[in-house]
Protein backbone atom coordinates (compact mmCIF):
# COMPACT_ATOMS: atom_id res chain seq x y z
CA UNK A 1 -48.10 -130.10 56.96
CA UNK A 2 -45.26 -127.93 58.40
CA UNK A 3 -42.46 -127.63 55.85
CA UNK A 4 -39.86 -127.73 58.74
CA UNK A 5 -41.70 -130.92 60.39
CA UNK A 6 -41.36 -132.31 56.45
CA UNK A 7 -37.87 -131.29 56.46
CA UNK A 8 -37.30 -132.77 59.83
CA UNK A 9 -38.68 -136.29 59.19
CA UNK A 10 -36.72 -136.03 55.75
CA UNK A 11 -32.92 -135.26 57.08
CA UNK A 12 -33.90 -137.86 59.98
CA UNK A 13 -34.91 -140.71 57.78
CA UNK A 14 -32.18 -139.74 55.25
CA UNK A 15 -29.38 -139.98 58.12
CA UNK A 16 -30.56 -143.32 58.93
CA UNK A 17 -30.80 -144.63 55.44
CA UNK A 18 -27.18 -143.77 54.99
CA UNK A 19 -26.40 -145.23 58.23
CA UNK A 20 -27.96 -148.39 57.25
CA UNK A 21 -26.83 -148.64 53.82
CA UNK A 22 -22.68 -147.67 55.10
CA UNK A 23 -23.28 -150.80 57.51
CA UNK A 24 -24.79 -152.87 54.18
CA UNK A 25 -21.76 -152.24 52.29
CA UNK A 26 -23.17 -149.69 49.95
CA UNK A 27 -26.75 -150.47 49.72
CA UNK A 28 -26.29 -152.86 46.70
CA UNK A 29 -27.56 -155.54 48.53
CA UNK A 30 -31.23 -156.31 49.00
CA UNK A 31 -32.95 -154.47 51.98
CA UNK A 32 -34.08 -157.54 54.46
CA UNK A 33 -37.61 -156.39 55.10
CA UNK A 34 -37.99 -154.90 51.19
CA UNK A 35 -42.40 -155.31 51.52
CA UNK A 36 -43.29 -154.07 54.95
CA UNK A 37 -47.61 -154.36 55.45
CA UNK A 38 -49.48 -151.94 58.10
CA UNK A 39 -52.45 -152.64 59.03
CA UNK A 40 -55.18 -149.55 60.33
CA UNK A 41 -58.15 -150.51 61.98
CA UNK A 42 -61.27 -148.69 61.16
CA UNK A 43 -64.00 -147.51 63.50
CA UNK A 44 -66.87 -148.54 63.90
CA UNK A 45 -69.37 -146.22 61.78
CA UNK A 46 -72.80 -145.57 62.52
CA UNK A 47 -73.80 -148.31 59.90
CA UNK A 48 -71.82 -150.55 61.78
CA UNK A 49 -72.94 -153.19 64.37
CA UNK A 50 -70.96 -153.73 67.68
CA UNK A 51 -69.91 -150.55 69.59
CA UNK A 52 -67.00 -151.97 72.14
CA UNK A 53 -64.37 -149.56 73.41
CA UNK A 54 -62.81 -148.52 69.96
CA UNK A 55 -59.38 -147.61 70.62
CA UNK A 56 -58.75 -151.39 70.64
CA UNK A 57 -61.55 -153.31 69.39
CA UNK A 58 -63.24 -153.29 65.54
CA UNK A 59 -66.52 -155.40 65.70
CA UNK A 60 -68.97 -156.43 62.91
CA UNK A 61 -71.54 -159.09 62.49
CA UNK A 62 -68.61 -161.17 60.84
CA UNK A 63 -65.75 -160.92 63.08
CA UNK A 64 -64.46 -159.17 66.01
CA UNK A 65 -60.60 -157.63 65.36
CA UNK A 66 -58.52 -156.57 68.57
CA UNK A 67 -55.21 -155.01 68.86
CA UNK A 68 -53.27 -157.26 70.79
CA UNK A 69 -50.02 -155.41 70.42
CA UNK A 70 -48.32 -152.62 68.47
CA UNK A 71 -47.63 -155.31 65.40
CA UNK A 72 -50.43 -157.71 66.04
CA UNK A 73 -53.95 -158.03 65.62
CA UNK A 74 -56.23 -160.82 66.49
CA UNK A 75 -59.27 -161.90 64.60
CA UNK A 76 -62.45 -164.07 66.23
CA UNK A 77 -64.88 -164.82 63.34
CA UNK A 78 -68.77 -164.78 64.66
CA UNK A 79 -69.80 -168.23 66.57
CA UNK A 80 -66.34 -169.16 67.28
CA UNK A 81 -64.04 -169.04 70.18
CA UNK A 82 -60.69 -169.47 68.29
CA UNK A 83 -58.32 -166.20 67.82
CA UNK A 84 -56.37 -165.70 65.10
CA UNK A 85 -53.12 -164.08 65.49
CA UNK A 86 -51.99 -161.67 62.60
CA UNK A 87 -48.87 -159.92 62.80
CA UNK A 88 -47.77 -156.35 61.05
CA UNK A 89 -44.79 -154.20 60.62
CA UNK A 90 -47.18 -151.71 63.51
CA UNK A 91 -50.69 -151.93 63.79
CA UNK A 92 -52.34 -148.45 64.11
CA UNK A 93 -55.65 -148.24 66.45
CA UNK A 94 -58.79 -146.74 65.44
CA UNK A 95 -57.65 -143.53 67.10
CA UNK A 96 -54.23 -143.29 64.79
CA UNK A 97 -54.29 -139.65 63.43
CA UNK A 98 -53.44 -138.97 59.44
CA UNK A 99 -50.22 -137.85 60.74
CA UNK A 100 -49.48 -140.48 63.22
CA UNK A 101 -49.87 -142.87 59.80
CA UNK A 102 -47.68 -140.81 57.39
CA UNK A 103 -44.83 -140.69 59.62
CA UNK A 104 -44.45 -144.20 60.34
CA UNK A 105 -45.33 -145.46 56.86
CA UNK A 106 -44.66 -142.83 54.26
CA UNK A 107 -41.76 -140.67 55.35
CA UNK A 108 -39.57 -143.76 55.21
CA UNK A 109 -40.17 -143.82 51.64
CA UNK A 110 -39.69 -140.34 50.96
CA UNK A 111 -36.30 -140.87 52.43
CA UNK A 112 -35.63 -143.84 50.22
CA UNK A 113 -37.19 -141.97 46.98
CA UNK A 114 -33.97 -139.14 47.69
CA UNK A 115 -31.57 -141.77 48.14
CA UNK A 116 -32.51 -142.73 44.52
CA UNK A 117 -34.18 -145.75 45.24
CA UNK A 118 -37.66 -146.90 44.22
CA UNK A 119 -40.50 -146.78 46.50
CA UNK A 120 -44.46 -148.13 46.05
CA UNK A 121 -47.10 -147.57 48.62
CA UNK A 122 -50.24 -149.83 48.46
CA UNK A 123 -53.61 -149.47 50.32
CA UNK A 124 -55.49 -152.58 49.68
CA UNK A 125 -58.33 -153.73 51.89
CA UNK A 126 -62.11 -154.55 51.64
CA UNK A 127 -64.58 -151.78 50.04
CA UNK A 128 -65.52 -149.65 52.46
CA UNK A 129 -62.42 -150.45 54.61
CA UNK A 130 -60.48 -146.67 55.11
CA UNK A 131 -58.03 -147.04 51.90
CA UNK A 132 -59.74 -143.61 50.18
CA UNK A 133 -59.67 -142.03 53.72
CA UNK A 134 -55.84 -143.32 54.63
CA UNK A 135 -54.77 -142.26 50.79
CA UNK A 136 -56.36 -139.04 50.30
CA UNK A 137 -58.11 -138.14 53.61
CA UNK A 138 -60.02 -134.89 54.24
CA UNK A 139 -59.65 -131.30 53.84
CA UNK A 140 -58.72 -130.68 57.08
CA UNK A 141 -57.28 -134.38 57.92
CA UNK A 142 -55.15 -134.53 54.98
CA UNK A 143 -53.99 -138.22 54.24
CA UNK A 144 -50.92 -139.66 53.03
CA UNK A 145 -50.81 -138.36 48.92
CA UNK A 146 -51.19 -134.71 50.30
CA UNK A 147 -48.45 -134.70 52.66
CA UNK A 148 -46.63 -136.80 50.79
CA UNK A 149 -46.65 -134.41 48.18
CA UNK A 150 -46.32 -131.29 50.64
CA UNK A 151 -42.77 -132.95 52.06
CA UNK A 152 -41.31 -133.14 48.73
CA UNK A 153 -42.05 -129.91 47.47
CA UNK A 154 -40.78 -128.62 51.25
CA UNK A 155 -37.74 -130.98 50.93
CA UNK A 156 -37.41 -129.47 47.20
CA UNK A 157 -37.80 -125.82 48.34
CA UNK A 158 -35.35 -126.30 51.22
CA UNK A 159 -32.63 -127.70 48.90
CA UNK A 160 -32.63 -124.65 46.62
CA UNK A 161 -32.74 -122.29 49.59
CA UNK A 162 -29.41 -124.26 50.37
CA UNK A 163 -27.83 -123.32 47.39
CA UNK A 164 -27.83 -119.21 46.70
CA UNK A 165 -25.55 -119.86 44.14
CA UNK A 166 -28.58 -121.10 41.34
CA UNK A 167 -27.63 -124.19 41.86
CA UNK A 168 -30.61 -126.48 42.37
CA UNK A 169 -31.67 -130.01 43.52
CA UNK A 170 -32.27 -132.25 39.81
CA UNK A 171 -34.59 -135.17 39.95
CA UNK A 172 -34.52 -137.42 37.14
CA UNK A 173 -37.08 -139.80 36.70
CA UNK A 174 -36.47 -143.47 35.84
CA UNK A 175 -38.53 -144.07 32.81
């Protein structure tokens, strides 16, 4: 990942954190939506059964899922006509590229983690479901641990290119 896109998504997300947290009355407060869930639909692999137009639709011998909307999904279970309606801080399509995912779901807490607050990311799903791919990704998709990693050594780099003086950026963990 670019270092200045890293940088970029950093001051941007850092601006509005401080924005939010000035209008929260210094952040001591809970944040309202504190556990935010994404949900990433998979494509249909060669193993799979199915085969409908894939930038909406996920379909197995179990269920069908659709992307109704940018936060929902719907669910029809095999032999049955009745849709469930799930809903999701975004939904990403089976198209959604590695980067399309870290900027919407990781960046935020990169943002948060220099504000010195905590941050956790989960992947949980089914085996087989995308979490290794989404996590870690590929050599040339990376996922979300590799940029993750690349934006705080860029945000990191940047801050003691800020200071000529010596003076550098200390991160103290809370152990």
């Amino acid at each position: 990942m670019d270092h200045e896109v890293s940088s970029k998504i950093y001051s941007e997300q850092r601006a509005e954190a401080e924005t939010d947290e000035k209008e929260q009355g210094g952040g001591e407060e809970l944040v309202e939506n504190a556990l935010q869930i994404f949900c990433r639909l998979r494509p249909v692999g060669h193993n799979d059964e199915g085969g409908e137009d894939l930038s909406t639709t996920t379909t197995t011998a179990a269920c069908k899922i659709k992307r109704v909307s940018n936060n929902t999904v719907a669910l029809r279970r095999a032999n049955s006509l009745l849709e469930q309606h799930y809903e999701f801080e975004h939904c990403f399509d089976v198209d959604a590229s590695q980067a399309d995912v870290f900027t919407l779901v990781a960046a935020p807490l990169i943002a948060t983690l220099f504000g010195g607050r905590d941050a956790l990311l989960l992947a949980y799903g089914a085996t087989n479901s995308g979490k290794s791919y989404t996590i870690g990704g590929e050599p040339t998709k990376p996922g979300i641990i590799p940029r993750v990693a690349d934006a705080i050594f860029a945000i990191i780099n940047a801050s003691s290119a800020d200071h000529p003086d010596g003076e550098q950026l200390r991160i103290k963990p809370d152990c």
